[in-house]
N, C-alpha and C. Protein backbone atom coordinates (compact mmCIF):
# COMPACT_ATOMS: atom_id res chain seq x y z
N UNK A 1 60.02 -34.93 45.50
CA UNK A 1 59.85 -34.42 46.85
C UNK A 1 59.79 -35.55 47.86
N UNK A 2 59.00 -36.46 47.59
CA UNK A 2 59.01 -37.70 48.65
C UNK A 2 60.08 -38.35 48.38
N UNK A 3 61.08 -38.68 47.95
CA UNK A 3 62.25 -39.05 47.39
C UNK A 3 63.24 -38.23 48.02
N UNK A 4 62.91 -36.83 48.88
CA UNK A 4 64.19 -36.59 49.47
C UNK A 4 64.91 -35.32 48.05
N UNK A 5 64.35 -35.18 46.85
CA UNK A 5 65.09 -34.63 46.26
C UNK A 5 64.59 -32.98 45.78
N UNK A 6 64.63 -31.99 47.33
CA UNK A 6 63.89 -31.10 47.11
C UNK A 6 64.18 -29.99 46.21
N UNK A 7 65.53 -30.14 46.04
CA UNK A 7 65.84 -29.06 44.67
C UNK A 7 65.64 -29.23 43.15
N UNK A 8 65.73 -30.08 43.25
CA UNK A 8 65.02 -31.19 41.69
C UNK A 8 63.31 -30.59 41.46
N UNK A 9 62.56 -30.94 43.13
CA UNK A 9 61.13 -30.34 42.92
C UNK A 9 61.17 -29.44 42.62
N UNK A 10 61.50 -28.36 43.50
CA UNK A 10 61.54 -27.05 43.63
C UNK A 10 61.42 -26.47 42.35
N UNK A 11 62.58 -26.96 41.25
CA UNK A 11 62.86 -26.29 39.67
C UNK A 11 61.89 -26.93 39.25
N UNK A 12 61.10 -28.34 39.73
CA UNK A 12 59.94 -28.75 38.58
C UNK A 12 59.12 -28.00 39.26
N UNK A 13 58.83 -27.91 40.41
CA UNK A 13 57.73 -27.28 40.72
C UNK A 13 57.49 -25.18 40.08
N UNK A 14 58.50 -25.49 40.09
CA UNK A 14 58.48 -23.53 39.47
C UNK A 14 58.17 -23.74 38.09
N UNK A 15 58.66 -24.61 37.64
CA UNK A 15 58.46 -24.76 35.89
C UNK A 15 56.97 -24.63 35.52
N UNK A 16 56.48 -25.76 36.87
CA UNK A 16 54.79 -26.27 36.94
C UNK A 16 54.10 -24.56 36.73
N UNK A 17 54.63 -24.00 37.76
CA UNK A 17 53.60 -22.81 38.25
C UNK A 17 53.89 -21.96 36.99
N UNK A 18 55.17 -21.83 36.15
CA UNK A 18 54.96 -20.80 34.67
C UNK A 18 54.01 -21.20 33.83
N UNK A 19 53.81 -22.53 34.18
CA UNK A 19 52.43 -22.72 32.93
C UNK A 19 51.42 -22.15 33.64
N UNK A 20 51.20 -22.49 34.51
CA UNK A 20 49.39 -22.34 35.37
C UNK A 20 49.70 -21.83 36.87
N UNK A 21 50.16 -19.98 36.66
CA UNK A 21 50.57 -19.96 38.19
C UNK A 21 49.64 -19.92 39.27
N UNK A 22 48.06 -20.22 39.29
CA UNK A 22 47.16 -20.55 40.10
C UNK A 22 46.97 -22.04 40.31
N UNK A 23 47.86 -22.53 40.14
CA UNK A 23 47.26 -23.98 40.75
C UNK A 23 47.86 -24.26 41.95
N UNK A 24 47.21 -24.48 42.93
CA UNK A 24 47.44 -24.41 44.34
C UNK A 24 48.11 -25.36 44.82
N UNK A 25 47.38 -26.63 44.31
CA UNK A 25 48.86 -27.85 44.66
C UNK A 25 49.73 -27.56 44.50
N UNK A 26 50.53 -27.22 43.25
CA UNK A 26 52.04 -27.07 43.19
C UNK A 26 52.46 -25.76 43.80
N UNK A 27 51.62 -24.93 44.64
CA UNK A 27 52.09 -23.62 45.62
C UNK A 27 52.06 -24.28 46.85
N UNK A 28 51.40 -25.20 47.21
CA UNK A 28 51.57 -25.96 48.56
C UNK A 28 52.66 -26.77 48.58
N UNK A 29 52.98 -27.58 47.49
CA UNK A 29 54.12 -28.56 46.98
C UNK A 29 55.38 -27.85 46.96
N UNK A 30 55.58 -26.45 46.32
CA UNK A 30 56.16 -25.72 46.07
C UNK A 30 57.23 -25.36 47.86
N UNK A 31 55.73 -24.61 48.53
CA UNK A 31 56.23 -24.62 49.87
C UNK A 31 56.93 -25.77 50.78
N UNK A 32 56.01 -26.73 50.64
CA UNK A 32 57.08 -27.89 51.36
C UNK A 32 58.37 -28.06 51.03
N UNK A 33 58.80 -27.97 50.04
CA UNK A 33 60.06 -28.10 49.23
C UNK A 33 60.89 -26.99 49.72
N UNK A 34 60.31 -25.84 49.71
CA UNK A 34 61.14 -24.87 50.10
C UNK A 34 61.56 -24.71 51.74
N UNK A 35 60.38 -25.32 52.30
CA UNK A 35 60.28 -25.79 54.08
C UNK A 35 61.54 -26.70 54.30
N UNK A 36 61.68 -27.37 53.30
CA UNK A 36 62.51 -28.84 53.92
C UNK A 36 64.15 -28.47 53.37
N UNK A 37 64.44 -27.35 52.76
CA UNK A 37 65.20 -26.51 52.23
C UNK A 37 65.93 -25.80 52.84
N UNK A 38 65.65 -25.31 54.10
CA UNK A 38 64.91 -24.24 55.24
C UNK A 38 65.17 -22.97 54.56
N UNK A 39 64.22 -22.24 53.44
CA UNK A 39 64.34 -21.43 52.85
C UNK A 39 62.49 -20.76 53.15
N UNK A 40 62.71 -20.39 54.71
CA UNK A 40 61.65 -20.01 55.52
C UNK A 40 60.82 -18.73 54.21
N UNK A 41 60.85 -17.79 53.77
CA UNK A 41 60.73 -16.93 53.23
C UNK A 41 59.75 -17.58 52.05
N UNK A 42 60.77 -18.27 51.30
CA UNK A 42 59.51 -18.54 49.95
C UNK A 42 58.91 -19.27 50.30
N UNK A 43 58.80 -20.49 51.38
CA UNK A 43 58.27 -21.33 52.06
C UNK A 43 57.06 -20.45 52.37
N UNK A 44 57.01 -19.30 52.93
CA UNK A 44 55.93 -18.51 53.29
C UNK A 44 55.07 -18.05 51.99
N UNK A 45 56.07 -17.35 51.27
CA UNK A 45 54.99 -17.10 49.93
C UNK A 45 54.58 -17.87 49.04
N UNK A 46 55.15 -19.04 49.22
CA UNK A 46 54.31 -20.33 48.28
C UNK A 46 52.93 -21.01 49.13
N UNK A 47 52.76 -20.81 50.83
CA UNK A 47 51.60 -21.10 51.76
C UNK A 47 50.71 -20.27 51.54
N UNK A 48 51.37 -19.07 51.05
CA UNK A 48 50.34 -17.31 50.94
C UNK A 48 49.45 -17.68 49.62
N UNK A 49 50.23 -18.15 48.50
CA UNK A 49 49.82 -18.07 47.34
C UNK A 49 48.97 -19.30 47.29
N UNK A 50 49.62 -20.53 48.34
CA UNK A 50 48.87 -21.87 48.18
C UNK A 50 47.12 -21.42 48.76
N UNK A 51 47.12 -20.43 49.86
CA UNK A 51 46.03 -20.33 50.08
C UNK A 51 45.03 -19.44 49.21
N UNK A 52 45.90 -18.51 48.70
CA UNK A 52 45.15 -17.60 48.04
C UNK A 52 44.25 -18.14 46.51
N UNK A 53 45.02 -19.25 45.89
CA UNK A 53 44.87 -19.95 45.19
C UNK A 53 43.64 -20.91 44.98
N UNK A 54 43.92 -21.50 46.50
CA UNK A 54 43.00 -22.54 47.02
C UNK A 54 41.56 -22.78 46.73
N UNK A 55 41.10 -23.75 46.24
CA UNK A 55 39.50 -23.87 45.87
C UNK A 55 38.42 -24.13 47.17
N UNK A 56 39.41 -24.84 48.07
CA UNK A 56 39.04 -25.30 48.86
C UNK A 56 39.53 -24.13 50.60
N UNK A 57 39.30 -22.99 51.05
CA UNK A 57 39.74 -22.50 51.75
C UNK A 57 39.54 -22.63 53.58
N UNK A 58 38.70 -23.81 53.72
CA UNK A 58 38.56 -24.57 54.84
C UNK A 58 39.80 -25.68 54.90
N UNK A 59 40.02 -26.41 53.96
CA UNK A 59 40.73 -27.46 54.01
C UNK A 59 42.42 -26.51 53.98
N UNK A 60 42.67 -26.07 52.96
CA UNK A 60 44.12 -25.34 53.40
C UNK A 60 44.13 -24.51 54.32
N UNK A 61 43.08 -24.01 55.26
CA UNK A 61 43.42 -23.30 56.45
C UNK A 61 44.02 -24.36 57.75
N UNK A 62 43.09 -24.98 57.39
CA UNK A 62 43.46 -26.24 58.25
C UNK A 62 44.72 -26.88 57.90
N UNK A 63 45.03 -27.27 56.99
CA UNK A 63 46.64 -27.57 56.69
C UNK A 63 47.71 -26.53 57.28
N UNK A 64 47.51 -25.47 57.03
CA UNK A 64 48.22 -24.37 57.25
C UNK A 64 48.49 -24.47 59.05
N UNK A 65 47.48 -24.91 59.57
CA UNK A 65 47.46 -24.47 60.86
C UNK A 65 48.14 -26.13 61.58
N UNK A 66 47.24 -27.10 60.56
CA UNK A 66 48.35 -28.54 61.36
C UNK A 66 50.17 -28.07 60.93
N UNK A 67 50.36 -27.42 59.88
CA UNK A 67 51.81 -27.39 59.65
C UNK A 67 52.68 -26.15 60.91
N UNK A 68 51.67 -25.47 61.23
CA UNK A 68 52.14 -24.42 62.42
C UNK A 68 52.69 -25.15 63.52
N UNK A 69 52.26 -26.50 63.48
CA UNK A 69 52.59 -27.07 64.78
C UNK A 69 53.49 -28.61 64.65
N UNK A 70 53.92 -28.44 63.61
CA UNK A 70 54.88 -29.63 62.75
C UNK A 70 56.30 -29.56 63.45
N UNK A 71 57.40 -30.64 63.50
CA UNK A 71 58.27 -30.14 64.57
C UNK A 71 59.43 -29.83 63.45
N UNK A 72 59.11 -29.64 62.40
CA UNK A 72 60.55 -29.51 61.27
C UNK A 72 59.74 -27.41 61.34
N UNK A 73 61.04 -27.18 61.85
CA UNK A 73 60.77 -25.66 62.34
C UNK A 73 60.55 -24.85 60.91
N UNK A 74 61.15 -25.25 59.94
CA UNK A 74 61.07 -24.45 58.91
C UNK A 74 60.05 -24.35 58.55
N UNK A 75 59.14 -25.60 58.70
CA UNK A 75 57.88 -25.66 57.71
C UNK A 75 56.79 -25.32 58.80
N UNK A 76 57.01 -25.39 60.21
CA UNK A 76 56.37 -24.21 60.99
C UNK A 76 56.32 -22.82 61.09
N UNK A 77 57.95 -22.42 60.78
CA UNK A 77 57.56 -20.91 60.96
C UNK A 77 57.18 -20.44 59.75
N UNK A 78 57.27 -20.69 58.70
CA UNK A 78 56.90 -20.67 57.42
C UNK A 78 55.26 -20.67 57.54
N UNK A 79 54.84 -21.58 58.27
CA UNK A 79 53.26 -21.67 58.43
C UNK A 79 52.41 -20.52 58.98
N UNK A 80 53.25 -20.43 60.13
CA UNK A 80 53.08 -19.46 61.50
C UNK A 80 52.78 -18.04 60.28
N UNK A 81 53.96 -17.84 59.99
CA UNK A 81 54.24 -16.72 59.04
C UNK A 81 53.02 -16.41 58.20
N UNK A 82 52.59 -17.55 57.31
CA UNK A 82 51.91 -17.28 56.51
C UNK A 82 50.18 -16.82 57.07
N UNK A 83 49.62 -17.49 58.12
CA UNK A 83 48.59 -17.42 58.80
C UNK A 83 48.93 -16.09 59.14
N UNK A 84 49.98 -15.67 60.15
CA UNK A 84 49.56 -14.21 60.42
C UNK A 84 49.53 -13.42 59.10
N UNK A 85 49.92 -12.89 58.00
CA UNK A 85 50.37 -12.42 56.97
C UNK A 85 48.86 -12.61 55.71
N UNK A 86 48.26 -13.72 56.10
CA UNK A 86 47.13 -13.72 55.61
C UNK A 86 45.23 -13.38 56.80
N UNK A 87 46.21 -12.99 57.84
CA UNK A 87 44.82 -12.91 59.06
C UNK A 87 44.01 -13.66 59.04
N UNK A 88 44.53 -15.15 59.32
CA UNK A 88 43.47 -16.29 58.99
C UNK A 88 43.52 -16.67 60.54
C-alpha cells in the first residue's frame, strides 16, 4: 500500500480479513486501498466495518472524520459516507 501497489494490497488485504474478519486494521487498510482505487463503495464498507470492528471507537471516529476532509475525494466521500451510514 505505501509502495503505490493498491491492488496487490487489496487481494492481501482480503486474504488477511478470511482468516480474522474482525480485525480492524486490515478493514481500515483495506479501505484506503480501495479509496486510492477510487472504488468509493467498498471504500465505505471497509470504514463501516473498520469502525464497527474497532477497539478503540474514539480514535477511529476521529480518523474517520480527519479522512472526511482529506483532498483525495475518494477517500473523503468514502469517509463522509461512512459517518453518515454509521450516525457517528
Amino acid at each position: 500500500y505505501h509502495r503505490g501497489h493498491y491492488k496487490i494490497a487489496r487481494d492481501t488485504l482480503d486474504l488477511s480479513l478470511k482468516l480474522n474478519p474482525k480485525r480492524w486494521a486490515s478493514w481500515q487498510n483495506l479501505g484506503l486501498a480501495f479509496s486510492k482505487l477510487d472504488d468509493v463503495d467498498r471504500a465505505t464498507n471497509s470504514f463501516i466495518n473498520y469502525f464497527q470492528y474497532s477497539t478503540n471507537k474514539h480514535t477511529a471516529k476521529r480518523k474517520l472524520y480527519h479522512w472526511a476532509n482529506d483532498s483525495n475525494l475518494s477517500l473523503k466521500k468514502a469517509a463522509i459516507n461512512a459517518i453518515q451510514q454509521l450516525g457517528i
